[in-house]
PDB file of N, CA and C in Angstrom:
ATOM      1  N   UNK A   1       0.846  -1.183   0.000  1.00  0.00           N
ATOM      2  CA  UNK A   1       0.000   0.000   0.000  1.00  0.00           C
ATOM      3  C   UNK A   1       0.890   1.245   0.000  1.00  0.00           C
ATOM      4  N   UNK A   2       0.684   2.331  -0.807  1.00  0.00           N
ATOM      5  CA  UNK A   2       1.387   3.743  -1.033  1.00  0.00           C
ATOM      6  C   UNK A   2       1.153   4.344  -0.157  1.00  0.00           C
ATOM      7  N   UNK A   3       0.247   4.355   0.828  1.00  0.00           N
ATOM      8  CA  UNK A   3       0.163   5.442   1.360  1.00  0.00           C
ATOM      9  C   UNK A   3      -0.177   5.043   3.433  1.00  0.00           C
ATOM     10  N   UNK A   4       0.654   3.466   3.465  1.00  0.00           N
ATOM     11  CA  UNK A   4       0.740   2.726   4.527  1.00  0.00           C
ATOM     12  C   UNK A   4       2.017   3.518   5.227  1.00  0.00           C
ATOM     13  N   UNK A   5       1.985   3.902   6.412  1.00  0.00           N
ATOM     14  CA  UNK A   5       3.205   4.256   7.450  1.00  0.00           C
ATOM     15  C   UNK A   5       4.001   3.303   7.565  1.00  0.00           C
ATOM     16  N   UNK A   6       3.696   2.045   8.034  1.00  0.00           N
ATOM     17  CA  UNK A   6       4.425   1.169   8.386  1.00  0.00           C
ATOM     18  C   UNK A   6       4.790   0.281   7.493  1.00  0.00           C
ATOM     19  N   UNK A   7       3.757   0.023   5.869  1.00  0.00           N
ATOM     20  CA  UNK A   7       4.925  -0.109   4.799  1.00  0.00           C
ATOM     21  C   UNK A   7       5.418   1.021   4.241  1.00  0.00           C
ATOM     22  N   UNK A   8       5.615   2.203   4.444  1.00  0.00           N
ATOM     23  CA  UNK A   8       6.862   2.821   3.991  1.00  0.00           C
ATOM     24  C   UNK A   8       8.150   2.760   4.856  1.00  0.00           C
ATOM     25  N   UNK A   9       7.999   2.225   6.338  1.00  0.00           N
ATOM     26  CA  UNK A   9       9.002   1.956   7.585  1.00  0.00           C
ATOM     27  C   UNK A   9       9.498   0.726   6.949  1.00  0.00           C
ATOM     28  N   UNK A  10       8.606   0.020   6.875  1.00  0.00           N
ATOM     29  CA  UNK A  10       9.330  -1.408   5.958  1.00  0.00           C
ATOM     30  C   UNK A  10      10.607  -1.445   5.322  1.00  0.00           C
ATOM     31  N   UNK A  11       9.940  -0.606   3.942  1.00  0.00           N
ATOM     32  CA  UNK A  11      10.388  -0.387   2.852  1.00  0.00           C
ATOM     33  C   UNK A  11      11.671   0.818   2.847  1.00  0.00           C
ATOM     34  N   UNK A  12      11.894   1.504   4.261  1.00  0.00           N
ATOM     35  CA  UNK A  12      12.915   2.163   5.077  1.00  0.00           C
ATOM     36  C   UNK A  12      12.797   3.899   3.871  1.00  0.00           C
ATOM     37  N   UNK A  13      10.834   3.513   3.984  1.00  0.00           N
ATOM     38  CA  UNK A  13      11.115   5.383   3.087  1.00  0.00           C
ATOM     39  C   UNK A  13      10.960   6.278   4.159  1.00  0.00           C
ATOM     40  N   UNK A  14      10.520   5.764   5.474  1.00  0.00           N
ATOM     41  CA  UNK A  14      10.464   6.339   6.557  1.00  0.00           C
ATOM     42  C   UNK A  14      11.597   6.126   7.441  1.00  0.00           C
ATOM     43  N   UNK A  15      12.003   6.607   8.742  1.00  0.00           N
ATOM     44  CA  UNK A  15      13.159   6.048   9.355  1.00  0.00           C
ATOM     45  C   UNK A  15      12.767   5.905  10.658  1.00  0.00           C
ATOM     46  N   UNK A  16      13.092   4.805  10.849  1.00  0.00           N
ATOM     47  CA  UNK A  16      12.591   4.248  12.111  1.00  0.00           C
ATOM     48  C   UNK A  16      13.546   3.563  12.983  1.00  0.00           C
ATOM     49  N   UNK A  17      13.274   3.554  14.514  1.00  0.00           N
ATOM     50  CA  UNK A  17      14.399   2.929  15.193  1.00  0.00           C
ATOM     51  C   UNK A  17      14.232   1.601  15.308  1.00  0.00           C
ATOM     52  N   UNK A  18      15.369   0.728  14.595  1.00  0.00           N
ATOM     53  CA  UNK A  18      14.726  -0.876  14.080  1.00  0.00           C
ATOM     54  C   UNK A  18      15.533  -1.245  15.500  1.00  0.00           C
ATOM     55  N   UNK A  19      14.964  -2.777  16.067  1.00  0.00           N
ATOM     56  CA  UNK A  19      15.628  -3.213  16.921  1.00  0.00           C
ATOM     57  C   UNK A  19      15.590  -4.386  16.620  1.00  0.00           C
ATOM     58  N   UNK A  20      15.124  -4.641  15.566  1.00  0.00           N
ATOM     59  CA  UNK A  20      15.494  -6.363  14.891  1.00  0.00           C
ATOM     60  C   UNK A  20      14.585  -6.879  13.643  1.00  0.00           C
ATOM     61  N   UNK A  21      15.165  -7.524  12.976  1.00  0.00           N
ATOM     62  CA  UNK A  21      14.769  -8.093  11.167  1.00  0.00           C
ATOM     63  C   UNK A  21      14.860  -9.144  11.511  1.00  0.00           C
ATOM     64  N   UNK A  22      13.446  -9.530  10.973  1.00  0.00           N
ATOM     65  CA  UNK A  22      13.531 -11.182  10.226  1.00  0.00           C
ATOM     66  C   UNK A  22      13.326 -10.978   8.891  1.00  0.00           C
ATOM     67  N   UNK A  23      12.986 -12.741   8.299  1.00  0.00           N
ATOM     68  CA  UNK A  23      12.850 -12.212   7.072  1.00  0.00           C
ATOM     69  C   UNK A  23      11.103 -12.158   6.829  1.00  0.00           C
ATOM     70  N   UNK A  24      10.437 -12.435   7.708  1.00  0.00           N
ATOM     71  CA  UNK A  24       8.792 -11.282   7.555  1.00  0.00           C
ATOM     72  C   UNK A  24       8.496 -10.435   8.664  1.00  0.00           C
ATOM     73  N   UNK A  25       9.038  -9.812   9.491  1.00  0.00           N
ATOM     74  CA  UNK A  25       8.877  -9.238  10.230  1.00  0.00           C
ATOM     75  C   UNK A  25       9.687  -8.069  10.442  1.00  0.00           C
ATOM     76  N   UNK A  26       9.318  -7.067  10.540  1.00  0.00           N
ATOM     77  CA  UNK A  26       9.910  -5.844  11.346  1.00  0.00           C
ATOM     78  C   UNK A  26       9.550  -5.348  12.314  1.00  0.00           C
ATOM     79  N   UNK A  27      10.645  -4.926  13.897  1.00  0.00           N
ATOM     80  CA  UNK A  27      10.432  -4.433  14.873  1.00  0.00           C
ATOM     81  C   UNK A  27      11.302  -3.396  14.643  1.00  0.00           C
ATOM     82  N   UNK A  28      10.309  -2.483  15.841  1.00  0.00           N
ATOM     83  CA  UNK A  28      10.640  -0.462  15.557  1.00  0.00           C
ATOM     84  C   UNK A  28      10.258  -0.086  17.359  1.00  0.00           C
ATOM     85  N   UNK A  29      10.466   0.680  17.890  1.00  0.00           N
ATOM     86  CA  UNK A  29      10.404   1.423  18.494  1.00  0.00           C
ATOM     87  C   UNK A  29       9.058   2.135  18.446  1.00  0.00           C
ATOM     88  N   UNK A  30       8.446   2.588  19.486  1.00  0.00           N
ATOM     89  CA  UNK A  30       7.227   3.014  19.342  1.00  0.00           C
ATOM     90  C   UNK A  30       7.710   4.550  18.988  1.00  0.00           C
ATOM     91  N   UNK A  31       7.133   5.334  18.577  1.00  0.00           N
ATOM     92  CA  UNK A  31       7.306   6.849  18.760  1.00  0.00           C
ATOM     93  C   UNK A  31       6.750   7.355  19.850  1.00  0.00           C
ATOM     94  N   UNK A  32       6.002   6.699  20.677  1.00  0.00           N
ATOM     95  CA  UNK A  32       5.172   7.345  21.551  1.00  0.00           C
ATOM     96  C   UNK A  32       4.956   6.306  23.057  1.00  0.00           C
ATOM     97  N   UNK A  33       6.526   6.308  23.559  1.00  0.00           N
ATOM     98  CA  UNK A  33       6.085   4.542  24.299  1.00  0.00           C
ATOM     99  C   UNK A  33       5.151   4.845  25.406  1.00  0.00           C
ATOM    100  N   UNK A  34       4.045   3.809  25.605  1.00  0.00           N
ATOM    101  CA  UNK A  34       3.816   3.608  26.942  1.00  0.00           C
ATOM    102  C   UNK A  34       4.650   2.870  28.268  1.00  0.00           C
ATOM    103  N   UNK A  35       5.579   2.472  27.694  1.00  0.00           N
ATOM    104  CA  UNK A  35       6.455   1.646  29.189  1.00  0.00           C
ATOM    105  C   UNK A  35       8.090   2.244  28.495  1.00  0.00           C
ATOM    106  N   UNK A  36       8.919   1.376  29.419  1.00  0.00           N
ATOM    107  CA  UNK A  36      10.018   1.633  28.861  1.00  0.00           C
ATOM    108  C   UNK A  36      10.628   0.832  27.905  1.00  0.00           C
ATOM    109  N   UNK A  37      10.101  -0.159  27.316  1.00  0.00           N
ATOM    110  CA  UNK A  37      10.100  -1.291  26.021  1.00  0.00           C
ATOM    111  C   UNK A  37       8.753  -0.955  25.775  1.00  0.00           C
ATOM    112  N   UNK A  38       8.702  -0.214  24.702  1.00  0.00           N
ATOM    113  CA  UNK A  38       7.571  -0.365  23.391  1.00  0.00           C
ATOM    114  C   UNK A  38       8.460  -0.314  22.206  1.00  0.00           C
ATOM    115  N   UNK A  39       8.003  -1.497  21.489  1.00  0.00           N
ATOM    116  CA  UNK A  39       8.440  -1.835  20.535  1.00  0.00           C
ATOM    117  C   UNK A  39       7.390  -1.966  19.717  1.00  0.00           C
ATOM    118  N   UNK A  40       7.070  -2.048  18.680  1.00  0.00           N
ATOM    119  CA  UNK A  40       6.224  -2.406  17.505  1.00  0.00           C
ATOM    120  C   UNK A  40       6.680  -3.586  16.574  1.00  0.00           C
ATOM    121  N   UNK A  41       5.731  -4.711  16.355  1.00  0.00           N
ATOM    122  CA  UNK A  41       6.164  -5.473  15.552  1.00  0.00           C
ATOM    123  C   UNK A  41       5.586  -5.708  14.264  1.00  0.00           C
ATOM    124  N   UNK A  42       5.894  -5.916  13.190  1.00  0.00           N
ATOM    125  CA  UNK A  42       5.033  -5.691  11.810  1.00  0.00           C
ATOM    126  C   UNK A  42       5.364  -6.809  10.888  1.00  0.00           C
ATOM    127  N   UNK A  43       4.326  -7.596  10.186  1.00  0.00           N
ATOM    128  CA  UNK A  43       4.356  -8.368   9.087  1.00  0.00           C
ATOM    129  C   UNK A  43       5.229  -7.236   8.270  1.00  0.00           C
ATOM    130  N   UNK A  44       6.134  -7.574   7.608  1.00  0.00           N
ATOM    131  CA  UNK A  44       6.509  -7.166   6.220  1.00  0.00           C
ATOM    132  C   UNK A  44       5.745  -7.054   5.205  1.00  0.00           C
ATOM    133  N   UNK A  45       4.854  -8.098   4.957  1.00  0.00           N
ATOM    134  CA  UNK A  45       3.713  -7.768   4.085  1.00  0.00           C
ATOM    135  C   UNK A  45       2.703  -7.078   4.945  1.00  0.00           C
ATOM    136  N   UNK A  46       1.860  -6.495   3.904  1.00  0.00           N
ATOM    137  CA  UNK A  46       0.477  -5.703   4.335  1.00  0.00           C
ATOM    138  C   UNK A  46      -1.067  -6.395   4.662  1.00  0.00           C
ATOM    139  N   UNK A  47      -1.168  -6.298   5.701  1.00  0.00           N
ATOM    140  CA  UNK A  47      -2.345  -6.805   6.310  1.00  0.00           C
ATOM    141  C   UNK A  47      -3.090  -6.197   7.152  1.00  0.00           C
ATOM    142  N   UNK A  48      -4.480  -5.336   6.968  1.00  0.00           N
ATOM    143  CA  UNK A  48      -5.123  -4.477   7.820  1.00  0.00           C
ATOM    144  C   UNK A  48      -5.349  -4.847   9.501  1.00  0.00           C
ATOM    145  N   UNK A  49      -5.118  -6.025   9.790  1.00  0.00           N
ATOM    146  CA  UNK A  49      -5.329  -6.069  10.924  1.00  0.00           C
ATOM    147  C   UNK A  49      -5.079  -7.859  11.566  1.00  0.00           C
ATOM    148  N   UNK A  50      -4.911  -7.853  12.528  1.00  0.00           N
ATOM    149  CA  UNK A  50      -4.717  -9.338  13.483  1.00  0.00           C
ATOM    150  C   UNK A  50      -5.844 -10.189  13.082  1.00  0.00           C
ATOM    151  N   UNK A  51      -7.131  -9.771  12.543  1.00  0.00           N
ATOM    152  CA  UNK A  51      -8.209 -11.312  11.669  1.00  0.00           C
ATOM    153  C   UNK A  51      -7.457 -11.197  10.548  1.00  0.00           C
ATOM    154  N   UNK A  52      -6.715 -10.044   9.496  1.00  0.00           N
ATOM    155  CA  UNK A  52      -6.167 -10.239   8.224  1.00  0.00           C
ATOM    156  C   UNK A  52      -5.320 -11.358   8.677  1.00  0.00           C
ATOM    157  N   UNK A  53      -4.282 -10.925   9.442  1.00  0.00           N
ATOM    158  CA  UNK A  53      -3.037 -11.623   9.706  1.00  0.00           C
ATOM    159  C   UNK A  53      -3.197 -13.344  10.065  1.00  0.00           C
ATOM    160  N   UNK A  54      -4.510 -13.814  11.065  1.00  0.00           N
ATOM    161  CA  UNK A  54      -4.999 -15.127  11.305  1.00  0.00           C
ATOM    162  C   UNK A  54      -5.594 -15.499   9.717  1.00  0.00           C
ATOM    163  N   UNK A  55      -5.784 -14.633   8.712  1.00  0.00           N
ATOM    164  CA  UNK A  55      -5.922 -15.579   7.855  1.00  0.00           C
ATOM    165  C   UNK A  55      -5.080 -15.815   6.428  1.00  0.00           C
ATOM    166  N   UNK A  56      -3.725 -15.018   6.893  1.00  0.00           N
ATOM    167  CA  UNK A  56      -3.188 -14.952   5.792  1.00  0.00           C
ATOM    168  C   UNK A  56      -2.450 -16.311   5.873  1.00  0.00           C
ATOM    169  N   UNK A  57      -0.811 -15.967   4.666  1.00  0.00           N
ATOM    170  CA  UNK A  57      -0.423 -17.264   4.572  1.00  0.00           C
ATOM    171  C   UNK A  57       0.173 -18.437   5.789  1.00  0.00           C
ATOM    172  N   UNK A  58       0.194 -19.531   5.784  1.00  0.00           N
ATOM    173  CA  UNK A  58       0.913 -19.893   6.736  1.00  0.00           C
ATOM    174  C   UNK A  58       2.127 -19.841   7.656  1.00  0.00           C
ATOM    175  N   UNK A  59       2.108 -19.540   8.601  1.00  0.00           N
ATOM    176  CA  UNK A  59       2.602 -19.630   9.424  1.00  0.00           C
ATOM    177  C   UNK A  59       3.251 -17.903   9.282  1.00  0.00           C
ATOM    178  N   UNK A  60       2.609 -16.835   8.894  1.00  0.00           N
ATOM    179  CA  UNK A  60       3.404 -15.424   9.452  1.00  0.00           C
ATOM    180  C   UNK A  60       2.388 -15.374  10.629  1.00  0.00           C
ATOM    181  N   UNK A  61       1.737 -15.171  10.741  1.00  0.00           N
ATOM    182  CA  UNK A  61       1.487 -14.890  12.500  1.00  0.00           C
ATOM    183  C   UNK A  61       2.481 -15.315  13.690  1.00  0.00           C
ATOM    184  N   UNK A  62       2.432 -16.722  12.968  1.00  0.00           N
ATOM    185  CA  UNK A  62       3.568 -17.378  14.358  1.00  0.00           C
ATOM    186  C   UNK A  62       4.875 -16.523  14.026  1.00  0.00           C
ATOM    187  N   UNK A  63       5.250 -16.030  12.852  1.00  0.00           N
ATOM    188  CA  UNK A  63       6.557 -15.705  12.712  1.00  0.00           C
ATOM    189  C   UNK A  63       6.517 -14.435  13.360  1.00  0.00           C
ATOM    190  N   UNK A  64       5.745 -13.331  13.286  1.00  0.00           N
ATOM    191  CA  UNK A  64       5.456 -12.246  14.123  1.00  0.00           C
ATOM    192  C   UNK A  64       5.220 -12.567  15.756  1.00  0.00           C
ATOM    193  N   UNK A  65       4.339 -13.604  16.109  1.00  0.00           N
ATOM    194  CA  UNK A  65       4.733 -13.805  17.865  1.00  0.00           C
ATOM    195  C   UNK A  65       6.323 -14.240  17.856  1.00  0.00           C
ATOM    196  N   UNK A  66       7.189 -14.922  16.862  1.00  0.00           N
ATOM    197  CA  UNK A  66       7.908 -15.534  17.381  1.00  0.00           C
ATOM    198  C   UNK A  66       9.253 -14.292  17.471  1.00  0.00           C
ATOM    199  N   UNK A  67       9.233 -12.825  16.835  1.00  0.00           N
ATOM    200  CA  UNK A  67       9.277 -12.008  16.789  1.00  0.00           C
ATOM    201  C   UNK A  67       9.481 -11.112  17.722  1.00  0.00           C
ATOM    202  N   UNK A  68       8.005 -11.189  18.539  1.00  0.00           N
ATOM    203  CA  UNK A  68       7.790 -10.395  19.597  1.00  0.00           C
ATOM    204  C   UNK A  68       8.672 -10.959  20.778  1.00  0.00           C
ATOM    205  N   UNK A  69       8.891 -12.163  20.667  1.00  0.00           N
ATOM    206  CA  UNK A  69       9.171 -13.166  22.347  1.00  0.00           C
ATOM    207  C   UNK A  69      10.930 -12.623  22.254  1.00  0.00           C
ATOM    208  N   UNK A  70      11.641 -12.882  20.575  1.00  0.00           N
ATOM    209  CA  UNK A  70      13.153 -12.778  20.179  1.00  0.00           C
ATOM    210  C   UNK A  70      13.058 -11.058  20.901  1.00  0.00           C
ATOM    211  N   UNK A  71      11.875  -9.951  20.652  1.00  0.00           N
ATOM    212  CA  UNK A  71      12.288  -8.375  20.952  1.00  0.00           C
ATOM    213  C   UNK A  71      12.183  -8.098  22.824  1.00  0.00           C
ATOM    214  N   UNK A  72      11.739  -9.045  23.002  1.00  0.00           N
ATOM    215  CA  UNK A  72      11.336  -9.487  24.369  1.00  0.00           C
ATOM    216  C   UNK A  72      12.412  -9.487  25.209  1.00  0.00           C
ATOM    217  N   UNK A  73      13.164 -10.937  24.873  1.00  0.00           N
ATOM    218  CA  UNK A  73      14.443 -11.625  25.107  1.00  0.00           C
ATOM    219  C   UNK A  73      15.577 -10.155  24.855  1.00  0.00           C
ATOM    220  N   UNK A  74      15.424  -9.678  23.674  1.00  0.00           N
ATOM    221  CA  UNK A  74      16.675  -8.444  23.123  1.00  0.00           C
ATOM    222  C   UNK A  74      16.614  -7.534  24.309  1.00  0.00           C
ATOM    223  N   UNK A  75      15.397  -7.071  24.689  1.00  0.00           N
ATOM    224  CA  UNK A  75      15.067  -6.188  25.614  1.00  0.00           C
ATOM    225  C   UNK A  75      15.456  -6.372  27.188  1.00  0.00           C
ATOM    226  N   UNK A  76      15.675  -7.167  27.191  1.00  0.00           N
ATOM    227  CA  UNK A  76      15.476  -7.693  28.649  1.00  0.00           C
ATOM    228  C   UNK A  76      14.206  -8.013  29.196  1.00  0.00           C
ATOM    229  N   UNK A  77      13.357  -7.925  28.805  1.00  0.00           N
ATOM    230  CA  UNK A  77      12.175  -8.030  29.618  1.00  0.00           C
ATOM    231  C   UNK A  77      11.566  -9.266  29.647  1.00  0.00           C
ATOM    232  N   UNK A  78      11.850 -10.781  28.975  1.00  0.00           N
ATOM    233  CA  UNK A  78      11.240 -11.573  28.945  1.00  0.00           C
ATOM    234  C   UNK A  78      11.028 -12.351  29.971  1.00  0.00           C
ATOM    235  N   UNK A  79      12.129 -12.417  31.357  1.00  0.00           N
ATOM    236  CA  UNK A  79      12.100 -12.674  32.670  1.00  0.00           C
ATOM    237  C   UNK A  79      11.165 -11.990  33.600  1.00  0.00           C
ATOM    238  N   UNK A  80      11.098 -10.942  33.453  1.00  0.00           N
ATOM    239  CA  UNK A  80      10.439 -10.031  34.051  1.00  0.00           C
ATOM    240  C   UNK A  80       8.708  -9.760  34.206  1.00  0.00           C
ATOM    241  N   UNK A  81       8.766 -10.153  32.763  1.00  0.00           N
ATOM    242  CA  UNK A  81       7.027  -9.996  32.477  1.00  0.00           C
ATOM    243  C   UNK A  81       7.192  -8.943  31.034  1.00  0.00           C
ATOM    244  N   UNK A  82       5.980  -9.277  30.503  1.00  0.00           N
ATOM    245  CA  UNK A  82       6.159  -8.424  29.010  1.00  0.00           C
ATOM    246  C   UNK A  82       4.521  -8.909  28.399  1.00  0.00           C
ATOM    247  N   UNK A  83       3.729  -7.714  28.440  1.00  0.00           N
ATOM    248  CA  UNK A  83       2.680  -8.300  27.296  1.00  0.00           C
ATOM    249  C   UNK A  83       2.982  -7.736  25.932  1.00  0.00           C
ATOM    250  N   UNK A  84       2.156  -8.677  25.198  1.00  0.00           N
ATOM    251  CA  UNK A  84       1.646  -8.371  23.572  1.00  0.00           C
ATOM    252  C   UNK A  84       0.409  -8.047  23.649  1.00  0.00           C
ATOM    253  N   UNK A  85       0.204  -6.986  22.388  1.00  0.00           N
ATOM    254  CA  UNK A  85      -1.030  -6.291  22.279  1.00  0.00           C
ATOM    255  C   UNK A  85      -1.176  -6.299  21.126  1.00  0.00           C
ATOM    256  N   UNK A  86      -2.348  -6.534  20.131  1.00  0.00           N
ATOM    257  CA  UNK A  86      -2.907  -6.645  19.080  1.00  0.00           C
ATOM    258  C   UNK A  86      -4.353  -5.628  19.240  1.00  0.00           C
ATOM    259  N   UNK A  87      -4.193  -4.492  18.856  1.00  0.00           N
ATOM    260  CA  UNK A  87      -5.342  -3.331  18.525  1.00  0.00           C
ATOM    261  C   UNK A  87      -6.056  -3.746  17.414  1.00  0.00           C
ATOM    262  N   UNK A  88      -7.151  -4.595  17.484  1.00  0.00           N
ATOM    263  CA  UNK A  88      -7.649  -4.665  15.731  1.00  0.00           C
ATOM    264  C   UNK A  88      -9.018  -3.791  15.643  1.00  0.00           C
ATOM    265  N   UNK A  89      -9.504  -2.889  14.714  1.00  0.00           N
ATOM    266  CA  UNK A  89     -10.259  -2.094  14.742  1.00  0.00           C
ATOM    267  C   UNK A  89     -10.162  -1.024  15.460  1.00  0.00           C
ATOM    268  N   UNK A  90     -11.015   0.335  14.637  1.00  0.00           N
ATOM    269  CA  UNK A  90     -10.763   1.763  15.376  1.00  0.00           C
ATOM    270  C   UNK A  90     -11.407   1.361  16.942  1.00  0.00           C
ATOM    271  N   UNK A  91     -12.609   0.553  17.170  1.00  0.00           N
ATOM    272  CA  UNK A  91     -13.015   0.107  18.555  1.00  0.00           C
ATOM    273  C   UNK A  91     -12.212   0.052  19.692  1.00  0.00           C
ATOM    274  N   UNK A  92     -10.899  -0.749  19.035  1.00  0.00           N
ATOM    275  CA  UNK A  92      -9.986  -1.237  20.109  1.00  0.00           C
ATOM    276  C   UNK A  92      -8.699   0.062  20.079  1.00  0.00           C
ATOM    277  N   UNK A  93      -8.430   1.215  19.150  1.00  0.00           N
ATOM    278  CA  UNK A  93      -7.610   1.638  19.519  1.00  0.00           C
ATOM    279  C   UNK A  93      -6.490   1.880  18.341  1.00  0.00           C
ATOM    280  N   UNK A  94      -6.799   1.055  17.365  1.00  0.00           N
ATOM    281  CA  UNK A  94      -5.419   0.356  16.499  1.00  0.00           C
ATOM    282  C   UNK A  94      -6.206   1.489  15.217  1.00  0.00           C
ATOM    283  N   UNK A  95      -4.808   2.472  14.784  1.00  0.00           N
ATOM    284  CA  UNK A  95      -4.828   3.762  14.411  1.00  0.00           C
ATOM    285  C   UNK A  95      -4.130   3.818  13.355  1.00  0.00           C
ATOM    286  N   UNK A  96      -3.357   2.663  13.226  1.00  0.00           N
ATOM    287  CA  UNK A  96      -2.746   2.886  11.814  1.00  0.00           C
ATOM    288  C   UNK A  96      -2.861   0.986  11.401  1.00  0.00           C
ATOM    289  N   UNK A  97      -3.346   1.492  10.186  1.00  0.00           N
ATOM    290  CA  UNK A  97      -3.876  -0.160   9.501  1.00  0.00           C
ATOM    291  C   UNK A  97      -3.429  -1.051   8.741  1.00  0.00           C
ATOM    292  N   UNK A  98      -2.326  -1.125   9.595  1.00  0.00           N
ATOM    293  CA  UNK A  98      -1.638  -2.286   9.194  1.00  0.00           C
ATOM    294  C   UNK A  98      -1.011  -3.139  10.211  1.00  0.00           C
ATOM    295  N   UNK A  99      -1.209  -3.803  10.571  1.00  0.00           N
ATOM    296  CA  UNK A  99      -1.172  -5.049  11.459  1.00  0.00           C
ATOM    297  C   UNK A  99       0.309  -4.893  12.157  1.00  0.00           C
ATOM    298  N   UNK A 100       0.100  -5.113  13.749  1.00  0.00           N
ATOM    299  CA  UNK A 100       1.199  -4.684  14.393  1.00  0.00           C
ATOM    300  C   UNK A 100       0.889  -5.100  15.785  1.00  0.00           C
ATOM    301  N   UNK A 101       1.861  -5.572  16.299  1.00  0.00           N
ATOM    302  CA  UNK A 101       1.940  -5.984  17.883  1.00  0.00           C
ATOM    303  C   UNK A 101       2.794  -5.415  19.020  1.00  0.00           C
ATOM    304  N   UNK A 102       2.223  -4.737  19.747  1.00  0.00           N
ATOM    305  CA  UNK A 102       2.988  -3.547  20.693  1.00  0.00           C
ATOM    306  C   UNK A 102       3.631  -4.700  21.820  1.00  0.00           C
ATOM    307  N   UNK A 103       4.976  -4.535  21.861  1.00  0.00           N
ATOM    308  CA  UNK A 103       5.674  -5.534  22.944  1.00  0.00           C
ATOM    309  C   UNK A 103       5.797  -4.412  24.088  1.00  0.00           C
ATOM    310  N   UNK A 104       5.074  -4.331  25.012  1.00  0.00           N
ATOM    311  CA  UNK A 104       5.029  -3.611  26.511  1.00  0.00           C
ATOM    312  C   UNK A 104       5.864  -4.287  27.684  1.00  0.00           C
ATOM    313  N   UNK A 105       6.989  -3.929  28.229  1.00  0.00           N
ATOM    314  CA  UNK A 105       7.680  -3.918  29.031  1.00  0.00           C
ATOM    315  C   UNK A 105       8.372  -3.069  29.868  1.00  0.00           C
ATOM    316  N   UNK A 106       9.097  -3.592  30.956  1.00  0.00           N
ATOM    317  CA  UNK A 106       9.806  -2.939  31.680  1.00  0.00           C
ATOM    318  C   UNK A 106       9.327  -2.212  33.126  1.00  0.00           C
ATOM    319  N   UNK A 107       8.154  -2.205  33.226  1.00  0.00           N
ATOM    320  CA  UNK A 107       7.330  -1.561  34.559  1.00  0.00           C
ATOM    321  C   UNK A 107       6.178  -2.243  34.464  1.00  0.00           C
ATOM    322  N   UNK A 108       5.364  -2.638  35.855  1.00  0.00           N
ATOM    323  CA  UNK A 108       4.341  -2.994  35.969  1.00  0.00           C
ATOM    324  C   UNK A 108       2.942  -2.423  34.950  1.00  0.00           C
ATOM    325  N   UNK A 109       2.782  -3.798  34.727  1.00  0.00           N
ATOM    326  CA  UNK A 109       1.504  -3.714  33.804  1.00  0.00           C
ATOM    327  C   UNK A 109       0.135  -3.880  34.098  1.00  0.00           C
ATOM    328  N   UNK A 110      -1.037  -2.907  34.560  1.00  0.00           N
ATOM    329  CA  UNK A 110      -1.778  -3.410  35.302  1.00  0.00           C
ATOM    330  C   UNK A 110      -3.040  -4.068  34.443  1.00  0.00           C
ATOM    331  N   UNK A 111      -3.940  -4.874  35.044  1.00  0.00           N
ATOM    332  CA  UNK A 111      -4.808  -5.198  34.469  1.00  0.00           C
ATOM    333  C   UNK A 111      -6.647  -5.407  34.834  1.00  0.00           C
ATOM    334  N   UNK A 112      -7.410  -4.579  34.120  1.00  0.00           N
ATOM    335  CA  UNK A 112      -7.995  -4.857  32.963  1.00  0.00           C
ATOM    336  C   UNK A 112      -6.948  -3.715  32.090  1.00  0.00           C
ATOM    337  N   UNK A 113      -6.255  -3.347  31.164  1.00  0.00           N
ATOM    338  CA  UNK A 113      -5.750  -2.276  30.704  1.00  0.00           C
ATOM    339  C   UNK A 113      -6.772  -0.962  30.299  1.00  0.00           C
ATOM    340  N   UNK A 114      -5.787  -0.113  29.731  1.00  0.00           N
ATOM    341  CA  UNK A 114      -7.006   0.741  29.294  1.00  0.00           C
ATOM    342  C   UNK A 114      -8.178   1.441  30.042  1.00  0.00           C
TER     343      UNK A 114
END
């Protein structure tokens, strides 16, 4: 998509603070963190949202959790505690549409969120 944020971050027409490549996935830095690990994680390909992503090809979802756990581990936070967040729809929050998983760490996370 031309006029996607996070495929032009992809595609590095934007510049973003990467903190790790696979080969379908990109993690970035939030611009706006809520903890002290926000990271963003992104299919490489374009997919409007976490039902796109459960039904695309096999096995990128898992490659994106498996993603989040490796930015986790990078971070330090995987001992500690660390959620994943999937915003799908303006309902839930998720503002730019293209499929992405916020890795939250580093300080207590309380819960119900939000």
């Amino acid at each position: 998509m031309t006029d996607c944020l996070f495929c032009k971050i992809v595609a590095r027409e934007i510049p973003a603070d990467i903190v790790l490549e696979t080969e379908r996935a990109l993690a970035f830095r939030d611009v706006n963190p809520q903890a002290p690990t926000h990271v963003l994680v992104v299919p490489k390909s374009h997919h409007a949202n976490a039902a796109a992503l459960a039904q695309a090809d096999d096995g990128l979802a898992d490659d994106v959790l498996k993603a989040c756990h490796d930015v986790a581990l990078q971070e330090g936070v995987s001992e500690s505690g660390y959620r994943v967040v999937f915003n799908t729809g303006v309902g839930a929050g998720q503002t730019v549409f293209h499929v992405h998983a916020h890795v939250l760490g580093g300080r207590g996370l309380t819960w119900p969120p939000g």
